[in-house]
C-alpha atoms as a PDB file:
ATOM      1  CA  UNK A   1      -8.669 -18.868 -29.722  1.00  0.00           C
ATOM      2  CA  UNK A   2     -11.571 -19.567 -27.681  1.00  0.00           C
ATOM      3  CA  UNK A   3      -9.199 -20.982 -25.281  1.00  0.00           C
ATOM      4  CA  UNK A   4      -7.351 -17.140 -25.023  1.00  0.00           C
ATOM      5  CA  UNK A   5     -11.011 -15.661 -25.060  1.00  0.00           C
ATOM      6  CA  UNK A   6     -11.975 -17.591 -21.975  1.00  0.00           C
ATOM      7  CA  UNK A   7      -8.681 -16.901 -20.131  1.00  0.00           C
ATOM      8  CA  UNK A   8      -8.780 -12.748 -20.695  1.00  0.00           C
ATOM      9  CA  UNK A   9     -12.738 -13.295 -19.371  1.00  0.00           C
ATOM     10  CA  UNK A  10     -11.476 -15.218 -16.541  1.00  0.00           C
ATOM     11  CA  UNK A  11      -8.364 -12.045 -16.033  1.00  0.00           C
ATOM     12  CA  UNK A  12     -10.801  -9.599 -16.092  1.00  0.00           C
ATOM     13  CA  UNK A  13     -13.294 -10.647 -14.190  1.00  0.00           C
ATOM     14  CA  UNK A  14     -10.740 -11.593 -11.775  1.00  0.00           C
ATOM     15  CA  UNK A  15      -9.187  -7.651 -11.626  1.00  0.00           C
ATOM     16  CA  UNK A  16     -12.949  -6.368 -11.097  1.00  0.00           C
ATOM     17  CA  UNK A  17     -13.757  -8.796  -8.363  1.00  0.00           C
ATOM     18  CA  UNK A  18     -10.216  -7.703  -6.591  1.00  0.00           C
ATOM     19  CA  UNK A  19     -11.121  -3.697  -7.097  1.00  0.00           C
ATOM     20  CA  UNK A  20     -15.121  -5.162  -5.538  1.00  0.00           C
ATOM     21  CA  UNK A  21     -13.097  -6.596  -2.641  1.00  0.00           C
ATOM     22  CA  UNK A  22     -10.045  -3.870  -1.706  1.00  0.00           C
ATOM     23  CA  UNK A  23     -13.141  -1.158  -2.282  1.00  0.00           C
ATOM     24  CA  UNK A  24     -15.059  -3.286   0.583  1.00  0.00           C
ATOM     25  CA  UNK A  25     -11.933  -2.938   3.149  1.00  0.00           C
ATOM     26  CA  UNK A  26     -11.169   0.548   2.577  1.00  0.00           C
ATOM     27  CA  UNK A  27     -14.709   1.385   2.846  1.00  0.00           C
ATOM     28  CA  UNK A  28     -14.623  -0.829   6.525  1.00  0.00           C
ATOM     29  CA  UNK A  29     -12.524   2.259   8.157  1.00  0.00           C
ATOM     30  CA  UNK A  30     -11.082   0.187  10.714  1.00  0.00           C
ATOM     31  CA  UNK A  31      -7.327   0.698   9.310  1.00  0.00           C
ATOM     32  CA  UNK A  32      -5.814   0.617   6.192  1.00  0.00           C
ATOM     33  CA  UNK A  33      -4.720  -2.492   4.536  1.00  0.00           C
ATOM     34  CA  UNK A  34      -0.852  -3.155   4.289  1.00  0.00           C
ATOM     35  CA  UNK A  35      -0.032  -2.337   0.856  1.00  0.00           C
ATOM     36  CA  UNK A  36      -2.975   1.071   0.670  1.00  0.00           C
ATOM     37  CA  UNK A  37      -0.816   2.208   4.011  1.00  0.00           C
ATOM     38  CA  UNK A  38       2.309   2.338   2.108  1.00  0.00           C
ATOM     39  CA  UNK A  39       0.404   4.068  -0.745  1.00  0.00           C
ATOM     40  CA  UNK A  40      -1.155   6.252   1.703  1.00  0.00           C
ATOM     41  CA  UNK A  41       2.256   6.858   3.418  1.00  0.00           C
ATOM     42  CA  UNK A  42       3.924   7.746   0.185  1.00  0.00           C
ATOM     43  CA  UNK A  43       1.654  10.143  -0.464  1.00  0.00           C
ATOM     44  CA  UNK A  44       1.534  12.156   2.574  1.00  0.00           C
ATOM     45  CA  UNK A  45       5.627  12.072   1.842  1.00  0.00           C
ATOM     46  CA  UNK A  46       5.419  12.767  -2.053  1.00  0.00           C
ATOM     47  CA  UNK A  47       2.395  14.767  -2.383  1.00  0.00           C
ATOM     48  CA  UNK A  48       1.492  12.434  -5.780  1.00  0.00           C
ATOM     49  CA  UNK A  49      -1.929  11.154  -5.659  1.00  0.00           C
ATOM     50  CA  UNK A  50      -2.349   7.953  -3.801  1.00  0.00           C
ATOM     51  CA  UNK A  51      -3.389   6.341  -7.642  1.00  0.00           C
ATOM     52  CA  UNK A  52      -0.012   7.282  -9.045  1.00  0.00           C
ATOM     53  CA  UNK A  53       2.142   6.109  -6.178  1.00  0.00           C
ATOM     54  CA  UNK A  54       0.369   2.588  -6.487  1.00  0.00           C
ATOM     55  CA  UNK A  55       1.164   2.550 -10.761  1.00  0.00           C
ATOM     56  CA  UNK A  56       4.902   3.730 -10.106  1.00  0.00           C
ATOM     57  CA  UNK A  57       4.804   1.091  -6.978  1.00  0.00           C
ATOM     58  CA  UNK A  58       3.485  -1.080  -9.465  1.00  0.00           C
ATOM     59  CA  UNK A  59       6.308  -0.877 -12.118  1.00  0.00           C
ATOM     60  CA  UNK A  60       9.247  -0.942  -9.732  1.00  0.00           C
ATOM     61  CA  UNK A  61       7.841  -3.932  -8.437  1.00  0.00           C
ATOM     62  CA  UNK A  62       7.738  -5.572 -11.859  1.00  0.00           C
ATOM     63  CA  UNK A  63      11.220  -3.761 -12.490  1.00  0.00           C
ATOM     64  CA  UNK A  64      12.733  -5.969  -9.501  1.00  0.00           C
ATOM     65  CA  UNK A  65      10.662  -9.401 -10.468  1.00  0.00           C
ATOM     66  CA  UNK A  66      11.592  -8.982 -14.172  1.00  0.00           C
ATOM     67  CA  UNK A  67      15.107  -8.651 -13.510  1.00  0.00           C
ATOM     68  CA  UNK A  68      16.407 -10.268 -10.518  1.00  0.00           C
ATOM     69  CA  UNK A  69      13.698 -12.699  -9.748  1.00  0.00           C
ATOM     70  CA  UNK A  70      13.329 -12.998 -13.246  1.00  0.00           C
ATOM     71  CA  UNK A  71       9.783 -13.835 -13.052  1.00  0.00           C
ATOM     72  CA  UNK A  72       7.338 -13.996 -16.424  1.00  0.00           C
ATOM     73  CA  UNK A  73       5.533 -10.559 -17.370  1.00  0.00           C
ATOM     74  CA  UNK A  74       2.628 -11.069 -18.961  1.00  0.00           C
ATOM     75  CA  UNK A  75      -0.806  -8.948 -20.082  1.00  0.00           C
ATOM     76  CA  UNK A  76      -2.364  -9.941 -17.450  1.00  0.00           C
ATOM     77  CA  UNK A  77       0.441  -8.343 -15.006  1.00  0.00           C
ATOM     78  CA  UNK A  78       0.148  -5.167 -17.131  1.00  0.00           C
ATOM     79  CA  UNK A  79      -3.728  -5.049 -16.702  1.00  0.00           C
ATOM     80  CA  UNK A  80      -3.867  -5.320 -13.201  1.00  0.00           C
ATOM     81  CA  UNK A  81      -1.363  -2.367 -12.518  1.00  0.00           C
ATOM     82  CA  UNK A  82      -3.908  -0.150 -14.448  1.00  0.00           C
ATOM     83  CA  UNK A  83      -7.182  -1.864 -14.711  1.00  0.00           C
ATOM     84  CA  UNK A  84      -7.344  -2.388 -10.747  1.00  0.00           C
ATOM     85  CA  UNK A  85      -7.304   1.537  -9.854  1.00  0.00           C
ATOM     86  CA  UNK A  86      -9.506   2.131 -12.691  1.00  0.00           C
ATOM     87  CA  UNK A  87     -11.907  -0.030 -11.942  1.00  0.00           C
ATOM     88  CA  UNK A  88     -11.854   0.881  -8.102  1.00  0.00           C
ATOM     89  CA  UNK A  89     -12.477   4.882  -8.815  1.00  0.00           C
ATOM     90  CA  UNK A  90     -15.420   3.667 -11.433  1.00  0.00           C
ATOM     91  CA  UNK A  91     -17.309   1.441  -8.239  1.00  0.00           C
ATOM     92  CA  UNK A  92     -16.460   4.098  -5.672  1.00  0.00           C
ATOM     93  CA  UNK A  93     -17.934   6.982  -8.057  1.00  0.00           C
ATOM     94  CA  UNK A  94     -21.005   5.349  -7.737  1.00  0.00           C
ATOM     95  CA  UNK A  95     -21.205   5.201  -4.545  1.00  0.00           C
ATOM     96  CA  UNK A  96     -23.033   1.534  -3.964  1.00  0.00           C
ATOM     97  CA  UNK A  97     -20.427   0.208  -1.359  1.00  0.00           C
ATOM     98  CA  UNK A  98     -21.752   1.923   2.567  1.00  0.00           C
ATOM     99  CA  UNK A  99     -18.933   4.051   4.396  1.00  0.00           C
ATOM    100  CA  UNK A 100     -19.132   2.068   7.582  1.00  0.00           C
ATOM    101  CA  UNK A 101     -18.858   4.548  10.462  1.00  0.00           C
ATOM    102  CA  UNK A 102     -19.298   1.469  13.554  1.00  0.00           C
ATOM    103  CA  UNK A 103     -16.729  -0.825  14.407  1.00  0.00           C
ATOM    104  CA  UNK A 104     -18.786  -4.432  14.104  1.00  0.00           C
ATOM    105  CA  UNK A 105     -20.565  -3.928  10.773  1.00  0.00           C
ATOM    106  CA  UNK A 106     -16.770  -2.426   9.607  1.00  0.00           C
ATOM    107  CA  UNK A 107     -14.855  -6.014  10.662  1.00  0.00           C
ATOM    108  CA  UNK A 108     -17.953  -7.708   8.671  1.00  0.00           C
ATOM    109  CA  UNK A 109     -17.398  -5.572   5.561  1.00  0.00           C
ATOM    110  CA  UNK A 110     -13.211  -5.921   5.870  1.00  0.00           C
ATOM    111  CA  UNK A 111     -13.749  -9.703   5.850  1.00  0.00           C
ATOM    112  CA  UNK A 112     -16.061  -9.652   3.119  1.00  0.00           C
ATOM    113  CA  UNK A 113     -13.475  -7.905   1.507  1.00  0.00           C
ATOM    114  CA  UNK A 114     -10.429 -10.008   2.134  1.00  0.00           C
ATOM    115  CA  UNK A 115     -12.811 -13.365   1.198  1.00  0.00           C
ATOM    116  CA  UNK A 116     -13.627 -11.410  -2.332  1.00  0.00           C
ATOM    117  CA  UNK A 117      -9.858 -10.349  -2.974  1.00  0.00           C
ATOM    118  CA  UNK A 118      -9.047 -14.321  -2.328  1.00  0.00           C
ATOM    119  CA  UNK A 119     -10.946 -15.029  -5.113  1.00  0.00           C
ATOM    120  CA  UNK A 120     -10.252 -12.409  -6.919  1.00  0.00           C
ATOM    121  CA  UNK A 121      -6.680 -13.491  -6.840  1.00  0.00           C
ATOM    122  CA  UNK A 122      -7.842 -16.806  -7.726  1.00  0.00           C
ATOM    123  CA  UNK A 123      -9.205 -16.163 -10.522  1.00  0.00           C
ATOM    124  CA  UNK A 124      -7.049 -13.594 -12.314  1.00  0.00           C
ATOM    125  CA  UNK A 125      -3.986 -15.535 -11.461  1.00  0.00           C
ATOM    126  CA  UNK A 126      -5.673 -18.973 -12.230  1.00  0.00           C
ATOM    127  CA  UNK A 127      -5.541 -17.372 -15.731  1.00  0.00           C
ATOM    128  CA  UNK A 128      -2.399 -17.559 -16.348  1.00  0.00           C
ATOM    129  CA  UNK A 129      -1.820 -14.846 -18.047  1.00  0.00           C
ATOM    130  CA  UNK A 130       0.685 -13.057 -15.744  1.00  0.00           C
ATOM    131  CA  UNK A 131      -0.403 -12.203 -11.808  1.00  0.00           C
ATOM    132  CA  UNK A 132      -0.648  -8.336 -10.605  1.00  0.00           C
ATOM    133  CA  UNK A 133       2.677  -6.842  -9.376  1.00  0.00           C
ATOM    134  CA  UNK A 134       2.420  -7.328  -5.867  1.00  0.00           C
ATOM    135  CA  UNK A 135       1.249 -10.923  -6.678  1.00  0.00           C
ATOM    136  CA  UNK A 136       3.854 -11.618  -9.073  1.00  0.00           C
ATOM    137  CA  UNK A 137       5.909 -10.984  -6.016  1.00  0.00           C
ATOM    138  CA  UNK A 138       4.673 -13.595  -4.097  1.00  0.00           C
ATOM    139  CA  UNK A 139       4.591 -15.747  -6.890  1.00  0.00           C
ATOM    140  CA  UNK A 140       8.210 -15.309  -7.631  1.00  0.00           C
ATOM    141  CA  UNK A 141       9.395 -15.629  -3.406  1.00  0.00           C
ATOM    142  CA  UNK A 142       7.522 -18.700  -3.190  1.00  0.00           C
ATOM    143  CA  UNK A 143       9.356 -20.009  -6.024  1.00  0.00           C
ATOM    144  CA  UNK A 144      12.274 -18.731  -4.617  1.00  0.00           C
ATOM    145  CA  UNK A 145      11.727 -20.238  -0.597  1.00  0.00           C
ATOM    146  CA  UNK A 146       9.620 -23.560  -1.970  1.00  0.00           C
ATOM    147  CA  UNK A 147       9.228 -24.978   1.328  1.00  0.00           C
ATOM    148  CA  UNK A 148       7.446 -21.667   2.678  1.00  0.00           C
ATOM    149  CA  UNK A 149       4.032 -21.697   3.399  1.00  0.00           C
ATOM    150  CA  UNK A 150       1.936 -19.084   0.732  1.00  0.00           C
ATOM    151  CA  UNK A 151       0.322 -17.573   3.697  1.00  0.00           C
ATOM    152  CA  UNK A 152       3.770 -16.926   5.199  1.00  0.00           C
ATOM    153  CA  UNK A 153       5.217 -15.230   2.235  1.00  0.00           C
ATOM    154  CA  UNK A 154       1.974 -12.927   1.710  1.00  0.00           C
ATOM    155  CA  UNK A 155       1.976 -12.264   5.272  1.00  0.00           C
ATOM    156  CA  UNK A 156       5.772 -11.426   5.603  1.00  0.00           C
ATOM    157  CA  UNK A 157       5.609  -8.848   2.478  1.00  0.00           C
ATOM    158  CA  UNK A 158       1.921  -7.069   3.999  1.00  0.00           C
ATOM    159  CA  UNK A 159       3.897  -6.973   7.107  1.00  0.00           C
ATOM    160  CA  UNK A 160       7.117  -4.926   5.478  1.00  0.00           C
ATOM    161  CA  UNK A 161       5.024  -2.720   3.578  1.00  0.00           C
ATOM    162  CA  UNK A 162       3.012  -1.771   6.645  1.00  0.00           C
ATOM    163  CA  UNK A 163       5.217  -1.135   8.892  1.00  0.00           C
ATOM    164  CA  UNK A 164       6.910   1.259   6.107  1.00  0.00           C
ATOM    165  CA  UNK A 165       3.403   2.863   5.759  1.00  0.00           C
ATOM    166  CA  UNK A 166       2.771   3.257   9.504  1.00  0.00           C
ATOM    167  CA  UNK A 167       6.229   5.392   9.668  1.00  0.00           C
ATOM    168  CA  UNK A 168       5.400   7.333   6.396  1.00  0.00           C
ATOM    169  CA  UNK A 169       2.622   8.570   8.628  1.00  0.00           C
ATOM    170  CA  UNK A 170      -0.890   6.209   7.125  1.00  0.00           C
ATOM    171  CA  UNK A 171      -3.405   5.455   9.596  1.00  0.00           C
ATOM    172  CA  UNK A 172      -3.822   2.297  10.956  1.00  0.00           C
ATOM    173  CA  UNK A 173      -5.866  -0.021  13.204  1.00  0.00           C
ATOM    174  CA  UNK A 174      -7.478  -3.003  14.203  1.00  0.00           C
ATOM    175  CA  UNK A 175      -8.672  -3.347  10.431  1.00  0.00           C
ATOM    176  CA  UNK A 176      -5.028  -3.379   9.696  1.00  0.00           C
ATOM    177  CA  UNK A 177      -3.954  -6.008  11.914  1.00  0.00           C
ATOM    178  CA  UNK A 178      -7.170  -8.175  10.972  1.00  0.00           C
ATOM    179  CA  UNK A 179      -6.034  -7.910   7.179  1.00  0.00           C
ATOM    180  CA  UNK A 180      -2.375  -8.838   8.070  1.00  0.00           C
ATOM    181  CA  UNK A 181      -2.895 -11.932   9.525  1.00  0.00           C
ATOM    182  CA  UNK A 182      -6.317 -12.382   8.334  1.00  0.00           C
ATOM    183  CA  UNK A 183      -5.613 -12.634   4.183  1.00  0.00           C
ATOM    184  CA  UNK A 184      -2.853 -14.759   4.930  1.00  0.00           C
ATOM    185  CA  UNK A 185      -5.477 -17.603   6.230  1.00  0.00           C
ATOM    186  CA  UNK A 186      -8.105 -16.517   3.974  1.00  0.00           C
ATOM    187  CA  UNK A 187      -5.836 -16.874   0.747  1.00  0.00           C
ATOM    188  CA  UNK A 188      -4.252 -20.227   1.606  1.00  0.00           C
ATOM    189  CA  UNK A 189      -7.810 -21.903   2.729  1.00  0.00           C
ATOM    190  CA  UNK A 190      -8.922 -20.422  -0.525  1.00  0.00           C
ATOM    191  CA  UNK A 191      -6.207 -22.000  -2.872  1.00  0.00           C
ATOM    192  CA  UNK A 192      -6.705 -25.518  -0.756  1.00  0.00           C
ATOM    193  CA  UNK A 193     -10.558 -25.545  -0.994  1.00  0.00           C
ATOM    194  CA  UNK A 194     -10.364 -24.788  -5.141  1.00  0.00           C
ATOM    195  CA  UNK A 195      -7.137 -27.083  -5.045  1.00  0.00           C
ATOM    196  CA  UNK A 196      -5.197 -24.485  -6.993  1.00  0.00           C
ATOM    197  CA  UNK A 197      -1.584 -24.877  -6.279  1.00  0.00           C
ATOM    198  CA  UNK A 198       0.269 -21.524  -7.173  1.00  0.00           C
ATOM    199  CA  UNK A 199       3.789 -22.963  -7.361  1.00  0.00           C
ATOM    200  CA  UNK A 200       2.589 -25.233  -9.875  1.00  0.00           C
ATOM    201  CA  UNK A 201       1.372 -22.633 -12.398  1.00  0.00           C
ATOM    202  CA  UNK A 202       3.239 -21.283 -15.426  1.00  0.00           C
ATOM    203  CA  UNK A 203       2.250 -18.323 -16.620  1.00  0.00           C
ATOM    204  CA  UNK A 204       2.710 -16.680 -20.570  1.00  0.00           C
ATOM    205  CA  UNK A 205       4.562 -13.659 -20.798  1.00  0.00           C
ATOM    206  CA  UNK A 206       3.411 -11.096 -23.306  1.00  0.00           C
ATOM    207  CA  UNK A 207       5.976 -12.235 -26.458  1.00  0.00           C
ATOM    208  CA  UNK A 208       4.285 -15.969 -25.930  1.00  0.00           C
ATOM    209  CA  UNK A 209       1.240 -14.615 -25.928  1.00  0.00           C
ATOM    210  CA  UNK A 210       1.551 -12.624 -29.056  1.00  0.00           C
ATOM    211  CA  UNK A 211       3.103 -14.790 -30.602  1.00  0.00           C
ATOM    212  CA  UNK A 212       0.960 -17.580 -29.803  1.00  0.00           C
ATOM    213  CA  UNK A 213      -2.283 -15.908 -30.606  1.00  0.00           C
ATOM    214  CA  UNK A 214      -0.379 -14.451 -33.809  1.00  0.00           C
ATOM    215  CA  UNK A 215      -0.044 -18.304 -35.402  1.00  0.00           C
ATOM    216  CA  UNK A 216      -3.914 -19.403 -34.292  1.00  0.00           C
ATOM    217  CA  UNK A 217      -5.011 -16.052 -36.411  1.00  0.00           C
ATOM    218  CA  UNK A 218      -2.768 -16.883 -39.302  1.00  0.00           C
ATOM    219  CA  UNK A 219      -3.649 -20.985 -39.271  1.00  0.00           C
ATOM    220  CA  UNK A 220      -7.599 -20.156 -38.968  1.00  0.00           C
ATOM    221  CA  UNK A 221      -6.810 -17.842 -42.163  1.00  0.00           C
ATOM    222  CA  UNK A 222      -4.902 -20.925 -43.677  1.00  0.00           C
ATOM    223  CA  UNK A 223      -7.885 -22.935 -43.199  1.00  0.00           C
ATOM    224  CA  UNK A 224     -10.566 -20.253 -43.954  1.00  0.00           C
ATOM    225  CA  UNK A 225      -8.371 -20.025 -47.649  1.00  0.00           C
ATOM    226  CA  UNK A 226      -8.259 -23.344 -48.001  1.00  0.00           C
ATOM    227  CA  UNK A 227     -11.886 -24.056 -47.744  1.00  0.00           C
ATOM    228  CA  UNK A 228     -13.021 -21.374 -49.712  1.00  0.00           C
ATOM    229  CA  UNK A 229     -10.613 -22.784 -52.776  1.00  0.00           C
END
């Protein structure tokens, strides 16, 4: 149990740190990342709230990973499609992250930001309790193309979903090409310096880990009943 209790730490720590870091490269204003200018694109389009489009973006990823890729589902997958907007609005409510208004200081604060979502994704995935959507995306293609390069997949999905976002109408910049190419390197020389190899990784899916936390509960009551007789 303390095993499970040490994972969902790791999970949610993980999803804060990645809300820290995408807050830091929206807050550069040099161009919106790839996957907030499809949000942001969809919006303009759909008039929903950029929040919603990235939960319903969320589940029809899952929807396609589920069932075609047939990639694992797990809490942790379910967590990070709500706990990552969640935890964003909470941070930016409170207004401790600068709105950078000079180009320099912004490239500083969108690197900052792409180093913390590295981790971030590190550490939530490292859990192994299910990656976020758009992870469990580039999970499931790089089990799909083995001999890819991670950095390549990430980079070629960032790339589709911008380009969709720049015709939907989202702004974007030299911030936007900077994150393109830039968490690409940044994620790959993160997995190689913590020697975390993503293709390696198997992940629970929420019946395994109900059912696997269900039988530790019932064996510690065994026990508990047995040494109180």
């Amino acid at each position: 149990m303390k095993n499970y209790l040490k994972r969902t730490v790791r999970l949610l720590f993980g999803l804060f740190l990645y809300s820290v870091g995408l807050l830091l490269s929206v807050h550069a204003n040099i161009g919106l990342a790839p996957w907030d200018a499809f949000s942001m694109g969809v919006s303009y389009i759909t008039h929903i709230s950029y929040g919603s489009v990235s939960i319903l973006t969320g589940i029809v990823i899952l929807i396609v990973v589920a069932g075609f890729l047939k990639e694992k589902i797990g809490f942790g997958t379910i967590l990070n499609t709500i706990l990552i907007g969640v935890f964003f609005d909470l941070i930016d409510s409170i207004n401790i992250i600068p709105f950078m208004t000079s180009f320099f200081p912004g490239i500083l604060m969108l690197l900052s930001g792409q180093v913390v979502v590295s981790l971030a994704t590190y550490f939530y995935i490292s859990s192994g309790m299910g990656s976020g959507p758009r992870d469990t995306l580039m999970v499931a293609l790089s089990k799909l193309f083995p001999k890819a390069p991670i950095g390549v997949i990430r980079g070629s999905i960032e790339g589709t979903v911008l380009v969709i976002g720049f015709l939907l109408g989202a702004k974007v910049g030299i911030g936007t090409v900077i994150a393109v190419f830039g968490i690409s390197f940044i994620l790959q020389t993160t997995f190689k310096l913590l020697k975390f190899d993503i293709k390696t990784l198997v992940h629970e899916n929420v019946f395994e880990t109900f059912i696997n936390v269900k039988n530790i509960l019932m064996k510690k009551t065994v026990e508990n009943s047995e040494n109180n007789i």
